[in-house]
N, C-alpha and C. Protein backbone atom coordinates (compact mmCIF):
# COMPACT_ATOMS: atom_id res chain seq x y z
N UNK A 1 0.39 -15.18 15.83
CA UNK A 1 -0.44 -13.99 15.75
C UNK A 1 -1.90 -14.39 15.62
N UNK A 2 -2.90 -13.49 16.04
CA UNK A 2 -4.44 -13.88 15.92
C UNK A 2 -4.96 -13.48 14.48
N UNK A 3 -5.54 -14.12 14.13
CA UNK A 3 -6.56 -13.66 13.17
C UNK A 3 -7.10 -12.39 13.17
N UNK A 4 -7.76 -12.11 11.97
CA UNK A 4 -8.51 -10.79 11.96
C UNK A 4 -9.75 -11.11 12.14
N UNK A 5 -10.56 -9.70 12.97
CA UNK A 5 -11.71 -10.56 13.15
C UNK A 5 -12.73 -10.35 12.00
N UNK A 6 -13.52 -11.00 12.05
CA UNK A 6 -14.65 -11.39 11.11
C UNK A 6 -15.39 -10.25 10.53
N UNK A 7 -15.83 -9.64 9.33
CA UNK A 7 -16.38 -8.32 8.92
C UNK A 7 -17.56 -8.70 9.46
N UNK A 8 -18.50 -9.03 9.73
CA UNK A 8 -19.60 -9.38 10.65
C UNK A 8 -19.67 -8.85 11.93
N UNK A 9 -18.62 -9.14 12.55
CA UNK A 9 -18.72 -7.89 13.97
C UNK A 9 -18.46 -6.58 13.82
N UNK A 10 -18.32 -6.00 12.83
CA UNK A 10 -17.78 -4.43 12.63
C UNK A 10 -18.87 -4.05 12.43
N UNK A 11 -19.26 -2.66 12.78
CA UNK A 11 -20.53 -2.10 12.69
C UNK A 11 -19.72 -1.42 11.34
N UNK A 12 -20.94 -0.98 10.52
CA UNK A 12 -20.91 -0.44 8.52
C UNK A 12 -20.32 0.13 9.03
N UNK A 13 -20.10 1.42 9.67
CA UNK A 13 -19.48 2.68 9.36
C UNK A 13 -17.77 2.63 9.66
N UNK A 14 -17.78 1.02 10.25
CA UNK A 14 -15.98 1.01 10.15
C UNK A 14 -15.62 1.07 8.30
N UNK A 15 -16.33 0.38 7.50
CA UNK A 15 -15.93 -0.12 6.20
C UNK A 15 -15.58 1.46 5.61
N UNK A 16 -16.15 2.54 6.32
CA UNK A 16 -16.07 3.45 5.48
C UNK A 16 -14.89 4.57 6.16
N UNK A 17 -15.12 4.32 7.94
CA UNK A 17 -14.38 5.56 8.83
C UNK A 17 -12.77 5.21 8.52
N UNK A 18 -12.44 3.93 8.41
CA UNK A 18 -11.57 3.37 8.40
C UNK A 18 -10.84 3.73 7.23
N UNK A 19 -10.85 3.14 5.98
CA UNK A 19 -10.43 3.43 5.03
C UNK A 19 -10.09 4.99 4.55
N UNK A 20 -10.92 5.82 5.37
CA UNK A 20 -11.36 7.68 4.85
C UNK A 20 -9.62 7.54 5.91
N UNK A 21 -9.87 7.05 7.43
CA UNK A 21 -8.67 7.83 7.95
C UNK A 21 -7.60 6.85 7.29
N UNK A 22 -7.15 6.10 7.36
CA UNK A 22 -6.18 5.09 6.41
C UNK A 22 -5.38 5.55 5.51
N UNK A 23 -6.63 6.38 4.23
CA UNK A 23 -5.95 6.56 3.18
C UNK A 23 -5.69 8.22 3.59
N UNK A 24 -6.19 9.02 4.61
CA UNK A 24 -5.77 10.16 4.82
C UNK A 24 -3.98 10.36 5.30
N UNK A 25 -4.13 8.75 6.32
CA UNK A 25 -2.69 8.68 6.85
C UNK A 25 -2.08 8.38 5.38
N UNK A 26 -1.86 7.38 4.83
CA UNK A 26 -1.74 6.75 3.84
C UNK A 26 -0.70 8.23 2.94
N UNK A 27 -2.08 9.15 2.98
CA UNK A 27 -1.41 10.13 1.90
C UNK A 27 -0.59 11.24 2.28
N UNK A 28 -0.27 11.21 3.54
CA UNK A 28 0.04 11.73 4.38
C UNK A 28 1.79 11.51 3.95
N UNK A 29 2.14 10.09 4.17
CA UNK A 29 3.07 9.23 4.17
C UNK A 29 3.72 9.31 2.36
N UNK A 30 2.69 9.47 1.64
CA UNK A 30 3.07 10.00 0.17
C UNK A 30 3.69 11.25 0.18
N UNK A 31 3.15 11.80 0.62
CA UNK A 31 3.36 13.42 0.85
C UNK A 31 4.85 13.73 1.39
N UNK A 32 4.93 13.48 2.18
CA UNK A 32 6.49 13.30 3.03
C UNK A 32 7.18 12.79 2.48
N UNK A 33 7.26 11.62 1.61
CA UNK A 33 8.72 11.00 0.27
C UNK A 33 8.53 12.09 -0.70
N UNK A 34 7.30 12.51 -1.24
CA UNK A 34 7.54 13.28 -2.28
C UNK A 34 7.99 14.66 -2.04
N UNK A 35 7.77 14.89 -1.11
CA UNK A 35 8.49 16.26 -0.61
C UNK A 35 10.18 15.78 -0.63
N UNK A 36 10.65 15.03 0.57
CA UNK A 36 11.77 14.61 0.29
C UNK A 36 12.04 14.14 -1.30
N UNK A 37 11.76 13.96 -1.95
CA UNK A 37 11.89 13.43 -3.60
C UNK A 37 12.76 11.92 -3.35
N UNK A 38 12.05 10.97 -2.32
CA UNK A 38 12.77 10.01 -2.41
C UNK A 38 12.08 8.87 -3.45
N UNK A 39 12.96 7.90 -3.79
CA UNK A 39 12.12 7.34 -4.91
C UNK A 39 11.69 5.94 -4.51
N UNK A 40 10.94 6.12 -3.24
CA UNK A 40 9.58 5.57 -2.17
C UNK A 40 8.62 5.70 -2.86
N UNK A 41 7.80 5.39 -2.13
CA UNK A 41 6.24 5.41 -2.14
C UNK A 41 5.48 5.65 -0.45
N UNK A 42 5.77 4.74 0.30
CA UNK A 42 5.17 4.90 1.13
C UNK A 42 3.73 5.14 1.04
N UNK A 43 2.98 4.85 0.10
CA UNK A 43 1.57 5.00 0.32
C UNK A 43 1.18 3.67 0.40
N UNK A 44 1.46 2.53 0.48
CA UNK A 44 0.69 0.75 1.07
C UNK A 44 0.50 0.63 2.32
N UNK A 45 1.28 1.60 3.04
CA UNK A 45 1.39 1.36 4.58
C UNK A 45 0.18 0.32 5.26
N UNK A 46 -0.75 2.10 5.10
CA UNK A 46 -1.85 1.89 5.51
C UNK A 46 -3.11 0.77 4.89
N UNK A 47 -2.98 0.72 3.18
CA UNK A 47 -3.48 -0.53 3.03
C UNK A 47 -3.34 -1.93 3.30
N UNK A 48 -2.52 -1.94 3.77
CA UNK A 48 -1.89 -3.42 4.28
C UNK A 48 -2.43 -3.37 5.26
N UNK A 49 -2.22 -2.47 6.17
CA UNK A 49 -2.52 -2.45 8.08
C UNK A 49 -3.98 -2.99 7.60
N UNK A 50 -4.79 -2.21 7.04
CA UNK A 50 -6.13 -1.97 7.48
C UNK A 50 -6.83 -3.68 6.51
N UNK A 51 -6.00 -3.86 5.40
CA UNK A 51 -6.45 -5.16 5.01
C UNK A 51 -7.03 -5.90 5.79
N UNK A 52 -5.40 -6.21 6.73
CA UNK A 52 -5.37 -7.74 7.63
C UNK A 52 -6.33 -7.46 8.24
N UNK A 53 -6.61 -6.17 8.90
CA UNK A 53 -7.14 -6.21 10.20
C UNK A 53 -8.95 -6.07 9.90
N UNK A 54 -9.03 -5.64 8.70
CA UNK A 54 -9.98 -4.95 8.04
C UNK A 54 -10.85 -6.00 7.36
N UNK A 55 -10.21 -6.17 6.16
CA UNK A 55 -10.31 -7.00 5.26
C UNK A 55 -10.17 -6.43 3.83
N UNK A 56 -10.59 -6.80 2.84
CA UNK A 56 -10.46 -6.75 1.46
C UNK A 56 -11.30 -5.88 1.10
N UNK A 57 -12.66 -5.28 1.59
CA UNK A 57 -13.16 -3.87 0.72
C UNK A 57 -12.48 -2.76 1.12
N UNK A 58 -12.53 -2.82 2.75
CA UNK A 58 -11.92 -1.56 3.58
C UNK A 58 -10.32 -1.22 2.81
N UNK A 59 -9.41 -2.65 2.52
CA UNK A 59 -8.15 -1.83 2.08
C UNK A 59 -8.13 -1.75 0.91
N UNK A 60 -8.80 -1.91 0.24
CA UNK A 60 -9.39 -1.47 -1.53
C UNK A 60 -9.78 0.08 -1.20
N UNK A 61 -10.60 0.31 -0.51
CA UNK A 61 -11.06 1.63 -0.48
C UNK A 61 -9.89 2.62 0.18
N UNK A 62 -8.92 2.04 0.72
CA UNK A 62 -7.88 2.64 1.29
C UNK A 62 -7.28 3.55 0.48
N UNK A 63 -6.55 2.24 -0.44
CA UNK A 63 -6.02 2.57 -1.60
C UNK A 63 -6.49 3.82 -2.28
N UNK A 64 -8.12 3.41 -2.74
CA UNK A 64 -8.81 4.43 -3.64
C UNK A 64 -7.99 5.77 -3.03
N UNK A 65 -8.66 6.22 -1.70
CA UNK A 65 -8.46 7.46 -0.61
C UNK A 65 -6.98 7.34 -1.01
N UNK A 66 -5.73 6.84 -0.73
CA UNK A 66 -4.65 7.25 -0.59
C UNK A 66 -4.19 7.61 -1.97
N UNK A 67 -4.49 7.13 -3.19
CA UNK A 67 -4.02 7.43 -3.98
C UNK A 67 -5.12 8.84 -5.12
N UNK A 68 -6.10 8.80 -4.15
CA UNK A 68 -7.23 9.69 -4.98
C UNK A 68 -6.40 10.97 -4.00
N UNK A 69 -6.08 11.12 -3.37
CA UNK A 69 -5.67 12.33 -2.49
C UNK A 69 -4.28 13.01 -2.86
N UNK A 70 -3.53 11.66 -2.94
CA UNK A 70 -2.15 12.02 -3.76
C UNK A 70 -2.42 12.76 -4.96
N UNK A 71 -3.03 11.94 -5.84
CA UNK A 71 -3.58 12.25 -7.24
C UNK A 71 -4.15 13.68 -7.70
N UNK A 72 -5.22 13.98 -6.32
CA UNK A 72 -5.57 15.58 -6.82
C UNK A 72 -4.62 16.49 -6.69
N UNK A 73 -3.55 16.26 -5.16
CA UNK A 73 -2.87 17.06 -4.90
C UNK A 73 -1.36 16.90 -6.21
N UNK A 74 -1.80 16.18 -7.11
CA UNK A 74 -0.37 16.40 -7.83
C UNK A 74 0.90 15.56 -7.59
N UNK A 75 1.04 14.87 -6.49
CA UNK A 75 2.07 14.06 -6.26
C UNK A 75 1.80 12.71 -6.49
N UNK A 76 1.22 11.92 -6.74
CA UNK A 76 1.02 11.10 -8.17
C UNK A 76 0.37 10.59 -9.38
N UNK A 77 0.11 9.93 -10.40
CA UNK A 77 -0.47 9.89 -11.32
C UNK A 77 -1.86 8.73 -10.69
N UNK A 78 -2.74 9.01 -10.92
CA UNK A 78 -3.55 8.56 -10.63
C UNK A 78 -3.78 6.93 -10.88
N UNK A 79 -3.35 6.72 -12.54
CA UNK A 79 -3.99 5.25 -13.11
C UNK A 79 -2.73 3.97 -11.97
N UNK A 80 -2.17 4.55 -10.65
CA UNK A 80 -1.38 3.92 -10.18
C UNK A 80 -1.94 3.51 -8.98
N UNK A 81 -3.08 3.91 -8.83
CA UNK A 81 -4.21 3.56 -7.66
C UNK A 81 -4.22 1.77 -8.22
N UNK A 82 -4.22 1.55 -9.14
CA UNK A 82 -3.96 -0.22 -9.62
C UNK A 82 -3.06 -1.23 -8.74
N UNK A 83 -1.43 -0.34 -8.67
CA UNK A 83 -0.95 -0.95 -7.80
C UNK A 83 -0.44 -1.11 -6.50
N UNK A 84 -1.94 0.39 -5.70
CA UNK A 84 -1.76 0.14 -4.47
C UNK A 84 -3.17 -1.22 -4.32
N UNK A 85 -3.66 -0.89 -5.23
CA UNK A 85 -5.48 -2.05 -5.03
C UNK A 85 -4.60 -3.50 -4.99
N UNK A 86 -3.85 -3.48 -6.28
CA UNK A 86 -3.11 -5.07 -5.99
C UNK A 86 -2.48 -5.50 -4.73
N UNK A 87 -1.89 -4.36 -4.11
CA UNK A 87 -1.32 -4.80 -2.42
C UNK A 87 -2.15 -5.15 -1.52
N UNK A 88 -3.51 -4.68 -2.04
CA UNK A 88 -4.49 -4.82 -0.87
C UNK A 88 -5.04 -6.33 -1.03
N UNK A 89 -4.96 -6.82 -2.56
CA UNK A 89 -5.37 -8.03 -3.22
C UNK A 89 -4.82 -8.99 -2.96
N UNK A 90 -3.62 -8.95 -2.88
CA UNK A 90 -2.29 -10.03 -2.35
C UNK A 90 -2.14 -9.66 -1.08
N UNK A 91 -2.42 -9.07 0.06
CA UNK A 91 -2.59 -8.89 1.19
C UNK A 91 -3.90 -9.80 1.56
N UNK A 92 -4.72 -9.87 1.37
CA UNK A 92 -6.00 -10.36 1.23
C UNK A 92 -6.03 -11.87 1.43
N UNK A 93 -5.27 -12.29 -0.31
CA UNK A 93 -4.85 -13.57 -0.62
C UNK A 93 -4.21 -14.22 0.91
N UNK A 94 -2.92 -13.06 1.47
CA UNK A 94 -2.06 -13.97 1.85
C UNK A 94 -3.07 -14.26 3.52
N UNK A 95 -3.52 -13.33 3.65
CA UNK A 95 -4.16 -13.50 5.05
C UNK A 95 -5.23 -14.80 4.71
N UNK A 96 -6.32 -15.08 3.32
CA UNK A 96 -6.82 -15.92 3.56
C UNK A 96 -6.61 -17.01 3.44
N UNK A 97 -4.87 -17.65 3.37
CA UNK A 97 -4.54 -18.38 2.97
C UNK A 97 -3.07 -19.01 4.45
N UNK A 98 -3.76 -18.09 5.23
CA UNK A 98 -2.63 -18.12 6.41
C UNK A 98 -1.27 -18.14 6.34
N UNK A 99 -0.88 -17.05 5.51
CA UNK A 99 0.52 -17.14 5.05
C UNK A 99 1.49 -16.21 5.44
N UNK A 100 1.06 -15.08 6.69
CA UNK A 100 1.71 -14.14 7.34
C UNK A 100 1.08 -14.61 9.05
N UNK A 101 1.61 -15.35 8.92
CA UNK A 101 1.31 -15.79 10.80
C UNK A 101 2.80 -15.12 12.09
N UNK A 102 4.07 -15.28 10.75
CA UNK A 102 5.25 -14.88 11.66
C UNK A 102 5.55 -14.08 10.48
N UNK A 103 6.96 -13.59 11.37
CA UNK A 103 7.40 -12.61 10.30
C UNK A 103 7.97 -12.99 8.88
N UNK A 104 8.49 -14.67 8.71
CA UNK A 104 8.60 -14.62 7.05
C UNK A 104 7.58 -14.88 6.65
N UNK A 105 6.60 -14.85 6.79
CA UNK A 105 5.33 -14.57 6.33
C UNK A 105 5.53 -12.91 5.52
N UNK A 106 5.49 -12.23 6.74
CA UNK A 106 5.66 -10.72 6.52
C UNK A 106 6.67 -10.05 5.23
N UNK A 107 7.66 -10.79 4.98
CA UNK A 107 8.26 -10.96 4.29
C UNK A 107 8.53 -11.33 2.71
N UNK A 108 7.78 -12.52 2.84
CA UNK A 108 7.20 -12.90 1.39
C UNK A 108 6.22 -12.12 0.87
N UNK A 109 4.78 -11.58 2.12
CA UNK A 109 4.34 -10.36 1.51
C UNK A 109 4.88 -9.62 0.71
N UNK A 110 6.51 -8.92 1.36
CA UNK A 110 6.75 -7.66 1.10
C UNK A 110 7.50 -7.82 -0.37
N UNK A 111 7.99 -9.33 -0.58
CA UNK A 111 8.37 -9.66 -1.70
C UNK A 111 7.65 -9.70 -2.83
N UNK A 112 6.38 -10.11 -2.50
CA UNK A 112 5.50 -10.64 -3.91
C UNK A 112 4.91 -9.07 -4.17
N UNK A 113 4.18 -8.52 -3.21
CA UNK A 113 3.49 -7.64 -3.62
C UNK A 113 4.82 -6.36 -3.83
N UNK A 114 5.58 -6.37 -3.73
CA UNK A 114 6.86 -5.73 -4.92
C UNK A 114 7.07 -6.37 -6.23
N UNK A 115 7.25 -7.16 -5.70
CA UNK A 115 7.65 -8.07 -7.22
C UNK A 115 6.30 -7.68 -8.20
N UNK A 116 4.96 -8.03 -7.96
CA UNK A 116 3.82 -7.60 -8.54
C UNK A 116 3.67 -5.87 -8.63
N UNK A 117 3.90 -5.04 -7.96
CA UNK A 117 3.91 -3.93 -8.01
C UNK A 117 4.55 -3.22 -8.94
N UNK A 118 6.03 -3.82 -8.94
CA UNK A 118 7.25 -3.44 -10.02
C UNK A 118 6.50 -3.60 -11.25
N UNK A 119 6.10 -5.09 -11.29
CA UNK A 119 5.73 -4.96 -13.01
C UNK A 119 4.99 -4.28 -13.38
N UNK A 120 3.48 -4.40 -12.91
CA UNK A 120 2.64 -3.87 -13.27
C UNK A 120 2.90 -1.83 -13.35
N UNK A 121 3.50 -1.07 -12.30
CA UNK A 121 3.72 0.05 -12.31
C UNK A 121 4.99 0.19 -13.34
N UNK A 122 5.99 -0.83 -13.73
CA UNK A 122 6.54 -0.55 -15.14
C UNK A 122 6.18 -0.34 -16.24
N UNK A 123 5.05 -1.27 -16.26
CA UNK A 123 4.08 -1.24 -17.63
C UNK A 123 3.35 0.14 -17.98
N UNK A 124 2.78 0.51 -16.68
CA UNK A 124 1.86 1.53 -16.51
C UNK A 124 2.50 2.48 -17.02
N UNK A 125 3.49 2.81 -16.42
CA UNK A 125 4.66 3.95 -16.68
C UNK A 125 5.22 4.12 -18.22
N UNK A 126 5.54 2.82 -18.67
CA UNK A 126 5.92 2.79 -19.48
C UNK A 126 5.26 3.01 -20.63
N UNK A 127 4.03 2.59 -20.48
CA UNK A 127 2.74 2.56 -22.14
C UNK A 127 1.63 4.19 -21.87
N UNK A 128 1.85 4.36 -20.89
CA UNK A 128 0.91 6.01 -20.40
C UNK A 128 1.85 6.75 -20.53
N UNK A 129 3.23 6.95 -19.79
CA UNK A 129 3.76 7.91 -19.77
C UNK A 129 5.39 7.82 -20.30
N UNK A 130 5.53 6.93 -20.83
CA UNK A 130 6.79 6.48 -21.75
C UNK A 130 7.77 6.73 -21.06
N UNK A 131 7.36 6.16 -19.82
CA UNK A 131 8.86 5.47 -18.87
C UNK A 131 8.92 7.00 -17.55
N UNK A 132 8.77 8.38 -18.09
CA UNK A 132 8.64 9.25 -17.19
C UNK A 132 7.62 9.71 -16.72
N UNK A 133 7.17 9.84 -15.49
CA UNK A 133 5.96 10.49 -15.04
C UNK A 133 5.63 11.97 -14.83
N UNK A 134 7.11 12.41 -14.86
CA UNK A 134 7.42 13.91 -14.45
C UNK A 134 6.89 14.34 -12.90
N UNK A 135 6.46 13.44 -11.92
CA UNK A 135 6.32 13.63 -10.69
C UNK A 135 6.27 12.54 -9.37
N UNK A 136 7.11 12.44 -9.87
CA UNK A 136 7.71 11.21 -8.62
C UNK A 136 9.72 11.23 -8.74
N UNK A 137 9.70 11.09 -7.47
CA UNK A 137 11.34 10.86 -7.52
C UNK A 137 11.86 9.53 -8.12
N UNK A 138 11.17 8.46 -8.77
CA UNK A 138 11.91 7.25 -9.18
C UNK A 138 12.40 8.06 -10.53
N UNK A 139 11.41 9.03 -11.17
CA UNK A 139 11.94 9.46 -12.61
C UNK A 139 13.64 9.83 -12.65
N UNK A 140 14.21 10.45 -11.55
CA UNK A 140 15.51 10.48 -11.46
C UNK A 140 16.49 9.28 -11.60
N UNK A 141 15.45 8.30 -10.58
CA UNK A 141 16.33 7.14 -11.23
C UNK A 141 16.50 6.55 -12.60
N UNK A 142 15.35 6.87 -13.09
CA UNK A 142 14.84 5.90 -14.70
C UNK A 142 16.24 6.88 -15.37
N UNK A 143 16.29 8.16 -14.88
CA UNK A 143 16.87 9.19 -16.20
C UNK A 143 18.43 8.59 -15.87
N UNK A 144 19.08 8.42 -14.80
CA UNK A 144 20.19 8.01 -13.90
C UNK A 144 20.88 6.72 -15.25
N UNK A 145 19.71 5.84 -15.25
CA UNK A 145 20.00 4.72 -15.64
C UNK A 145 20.23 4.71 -17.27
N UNK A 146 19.06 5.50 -17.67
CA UNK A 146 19.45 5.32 -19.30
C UNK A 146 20.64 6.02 -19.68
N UNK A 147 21.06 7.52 -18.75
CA UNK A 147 22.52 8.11 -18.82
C UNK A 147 23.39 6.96 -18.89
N UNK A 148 23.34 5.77 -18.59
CA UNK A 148 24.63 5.01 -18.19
C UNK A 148 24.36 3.72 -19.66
N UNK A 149 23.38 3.95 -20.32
CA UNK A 149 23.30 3.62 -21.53
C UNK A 149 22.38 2.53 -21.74
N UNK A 150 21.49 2.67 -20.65
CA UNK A 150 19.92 1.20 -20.67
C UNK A 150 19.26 2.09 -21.66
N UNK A 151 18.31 0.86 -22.17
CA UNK A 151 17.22 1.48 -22.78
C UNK A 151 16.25 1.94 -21.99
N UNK A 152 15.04 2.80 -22.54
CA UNK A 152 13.99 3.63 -21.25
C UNK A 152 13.33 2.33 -20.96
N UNK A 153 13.28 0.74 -21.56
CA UNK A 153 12.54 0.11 -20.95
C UNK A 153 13.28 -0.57 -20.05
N UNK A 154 14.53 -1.16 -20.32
CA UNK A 154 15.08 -1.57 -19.32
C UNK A 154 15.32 -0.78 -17.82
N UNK A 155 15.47 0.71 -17.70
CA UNK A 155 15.54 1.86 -17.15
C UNK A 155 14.76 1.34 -16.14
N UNK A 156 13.05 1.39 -16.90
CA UNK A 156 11.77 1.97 -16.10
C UNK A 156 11.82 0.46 -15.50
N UNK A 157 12.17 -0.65 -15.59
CA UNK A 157 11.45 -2.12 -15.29
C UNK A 157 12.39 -2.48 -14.03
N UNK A 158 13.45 -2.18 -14.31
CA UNK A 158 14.89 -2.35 -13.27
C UNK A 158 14.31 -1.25 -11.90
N UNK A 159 14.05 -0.12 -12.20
CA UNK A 159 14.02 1.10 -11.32
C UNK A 159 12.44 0.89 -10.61
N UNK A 160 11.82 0.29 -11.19
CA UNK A 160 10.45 0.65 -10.78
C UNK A 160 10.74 -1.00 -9.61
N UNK A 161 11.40 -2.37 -10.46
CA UNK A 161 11.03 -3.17 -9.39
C UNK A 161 12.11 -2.83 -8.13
N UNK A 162 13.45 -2.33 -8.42
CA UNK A 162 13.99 -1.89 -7.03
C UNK A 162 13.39 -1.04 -6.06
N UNK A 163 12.72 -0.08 -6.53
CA UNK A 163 11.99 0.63 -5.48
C UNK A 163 10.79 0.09 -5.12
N UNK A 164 10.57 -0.62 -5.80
CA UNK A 164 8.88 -1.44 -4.95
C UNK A 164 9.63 -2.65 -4.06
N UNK A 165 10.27 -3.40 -4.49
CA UNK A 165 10.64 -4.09 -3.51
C UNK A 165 11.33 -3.50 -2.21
N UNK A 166 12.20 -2.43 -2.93
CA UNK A 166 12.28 -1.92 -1.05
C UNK A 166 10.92 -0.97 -0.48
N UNK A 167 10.17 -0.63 -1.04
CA UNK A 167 9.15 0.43 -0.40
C UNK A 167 8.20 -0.95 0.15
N UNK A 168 8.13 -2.49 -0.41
CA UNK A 168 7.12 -3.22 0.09
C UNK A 168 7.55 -3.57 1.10
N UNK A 169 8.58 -3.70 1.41
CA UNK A 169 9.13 -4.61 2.41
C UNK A 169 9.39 -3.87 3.72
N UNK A 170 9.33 -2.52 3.32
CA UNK A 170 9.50 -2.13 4.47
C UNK A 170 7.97 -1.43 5.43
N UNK A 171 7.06 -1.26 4.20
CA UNK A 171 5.29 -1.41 4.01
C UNK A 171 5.17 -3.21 5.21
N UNK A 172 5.57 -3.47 4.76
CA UNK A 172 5.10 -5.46 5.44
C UNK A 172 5.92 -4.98 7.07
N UNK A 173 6.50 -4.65 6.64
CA UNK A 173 7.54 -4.83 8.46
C UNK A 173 7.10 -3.76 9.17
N UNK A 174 6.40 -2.79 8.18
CA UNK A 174 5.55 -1.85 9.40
C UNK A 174 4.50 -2.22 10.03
N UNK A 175 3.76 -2.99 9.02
CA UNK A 175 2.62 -4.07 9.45
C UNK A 175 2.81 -5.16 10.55
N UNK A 176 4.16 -5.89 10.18
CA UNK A 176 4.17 -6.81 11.28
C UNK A 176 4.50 -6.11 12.80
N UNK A 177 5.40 -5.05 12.65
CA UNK A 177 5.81 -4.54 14.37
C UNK A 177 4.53 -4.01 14.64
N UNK A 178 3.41 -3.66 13.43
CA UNK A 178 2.64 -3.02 14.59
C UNK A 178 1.70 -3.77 14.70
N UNK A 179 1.34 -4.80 14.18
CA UNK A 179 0.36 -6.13 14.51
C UNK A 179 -0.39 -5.94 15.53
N UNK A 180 0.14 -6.39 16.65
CA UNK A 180 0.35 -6.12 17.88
C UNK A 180 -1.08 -5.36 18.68
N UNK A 181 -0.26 -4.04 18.58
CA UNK A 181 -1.10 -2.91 18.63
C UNK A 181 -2.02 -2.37 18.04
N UNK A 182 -2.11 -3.29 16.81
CA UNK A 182 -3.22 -2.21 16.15
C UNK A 182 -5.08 -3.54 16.43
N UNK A 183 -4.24 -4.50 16.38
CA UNK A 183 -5.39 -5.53 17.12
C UNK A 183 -5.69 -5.04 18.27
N UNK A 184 -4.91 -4.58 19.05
CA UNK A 184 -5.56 -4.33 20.51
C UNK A 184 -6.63 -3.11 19.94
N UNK A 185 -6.33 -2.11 19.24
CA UNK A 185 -7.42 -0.98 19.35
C UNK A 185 -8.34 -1.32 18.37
N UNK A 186 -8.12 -2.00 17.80
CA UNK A 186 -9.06 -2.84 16.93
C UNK A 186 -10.49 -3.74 17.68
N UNK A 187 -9.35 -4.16 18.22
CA UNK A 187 -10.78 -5.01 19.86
C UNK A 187 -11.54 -3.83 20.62
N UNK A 188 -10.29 -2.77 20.78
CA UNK A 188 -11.33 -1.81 21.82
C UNK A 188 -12.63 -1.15 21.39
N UNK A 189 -11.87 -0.83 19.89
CA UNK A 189 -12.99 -0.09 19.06
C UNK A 189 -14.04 -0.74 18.66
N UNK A 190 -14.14 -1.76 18.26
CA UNK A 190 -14.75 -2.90 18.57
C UNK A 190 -16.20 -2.96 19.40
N UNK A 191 -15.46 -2.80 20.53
CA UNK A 191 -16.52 -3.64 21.68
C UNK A 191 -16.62 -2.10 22.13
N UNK A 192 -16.28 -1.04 22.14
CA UNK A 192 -17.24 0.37 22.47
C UNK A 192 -18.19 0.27 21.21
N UNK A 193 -17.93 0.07 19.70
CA UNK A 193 -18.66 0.47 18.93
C UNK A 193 -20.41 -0.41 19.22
N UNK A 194 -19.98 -1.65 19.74
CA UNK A 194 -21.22 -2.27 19.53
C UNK A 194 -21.56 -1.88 21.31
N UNK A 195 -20.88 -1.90 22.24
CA UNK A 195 -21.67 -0.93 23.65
C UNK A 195 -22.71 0.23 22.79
N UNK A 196 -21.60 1.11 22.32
CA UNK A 196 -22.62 1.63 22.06
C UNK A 196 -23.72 1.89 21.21
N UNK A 197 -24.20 0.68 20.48
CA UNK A 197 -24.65 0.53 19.59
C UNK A 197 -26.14 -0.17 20.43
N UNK A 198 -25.64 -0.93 21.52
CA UNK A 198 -26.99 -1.67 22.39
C UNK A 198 -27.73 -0.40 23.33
N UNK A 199 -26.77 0.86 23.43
CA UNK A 199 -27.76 1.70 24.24
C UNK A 199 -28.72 2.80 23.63
C-alpha cells in the first residue's frame, strides 16, 4: 500500500473540510447502531480513514465532530470523545511506524486500539457513571452479565472490551478494503485543490 501523503501538500481548508464531513459521516454511523440499540459503536470509522490518509490533527478533530454530534444529540456521553481521540492516536502511531502496510497490519490496529479502547471506556464508565450510561446498547450487556452474578466491575470491563474489540476490528477492515479508493480521491482532490489554487 502507498503512504499517506504529506500534510504539506493539502491546502488548510482540508484540515478542517475533512474532519467537519468525517465526523458528520462518523455520526451518522453512531446514529444507526444506536437506533438499532446494538452494542457497537461504529463511530472510529471515519477517524481511522481520515487519520491514515489525513494525518493526526484532521482525525483528532474527527473524533471531536463525531463524538460532539453524538453527544448533543443524546446518543452518547460525551467524556468518551477520549476513546475515539485514542484511535486516532494509535492510528497515527501505527502509520508512523509502518505497521499497517497489509492487512495484518490492519488487524493488529483493530486489536490494540480495542484492547486500549476497552480499558480506558471501562474506567470511564465505570468511575463517571458507575458501570451504566443509560444510553448506549452495551448497558444491556453490562446489566445481562451482572444478572448471571459478575460484579458491575467485572460486568463493565468484560462487556466494554468485547464490544470494542469487535467494533475495532471491524472499524480497521473498513479502512483497509477501502484504502484503495479513498487514496485515489484523495489524489484527485488533491491536485484540483491546488489547480485551483494556481488560477
Amino acid at each position: 500500500m502507498t503512504q499517506p501523503f504529506k500534510k504539506s501538500t493539502f491546502p488548510i481548508w482540508f484540515v478542517f473540510v475533512v474532519p467537519l464531513a468525517g465526523g458528520l459521516a462518523g455520526a451518522g454511523l453512531g446514529t444507526l447502531v444506536h437506533q438499532l440499540q446494538l452494542p457497537l459503536y461504529l463511530d472510529s470509522i471515519l477517524t481511522i480513514v481520515v487519520t491514515i490518509h489525513f494525518g493526526l490533527l484532521p482525525g483528532l478533530l474527527t473524533a471531536l465532530v463525531t463524538n460532539g454530534i453524538l453527544s448533543i444529540t443524546g446518543q452518547v456521553l460525551f467524556p468518551f470523545v477520549c476513546c475515539n481521540a485514542l484511535t486516532a492516536i494509535i492510528t497515527w502511531l501505527f502509520m508512523r511506524r509502518g505497521w499497517i502496510d497489509d492487512l495484518g497490519g490492519y488487524v493488529w490496529l483493530g486489536v490494540t486500539t480495542g484492547v486500549a479502547n476497552g480499558f480506558i471506556g471501562s474506567v470511564l464508565a465505570y468511575i463517571i457513571y458507575s458501570g451504566v450510561t443509560s444510553v448506549h446498547g452495551i448497558d444491556r450487556l453490562v446489566m445481562g452479565l451482572i444478572a448471571t452474578g459478575q460484579s458491575v466491575l467485572t460486568a463493565v470491563f468484560w462487556s466494554g472490551m468485547a464490544t470494542n474489540m469487535v467494533d475495532k476490528l471491524v472499524s480497521a477492515m473498513v479502512a483497509y478494503l477501502t484504502y484503495d479508493r479513498v487514496a485515489r480521491w484523495v489524489r484527485q482532490a488533491n491536485g484540483l485543490a491546488h489547480s485551483d489554487g494556481q488560477n
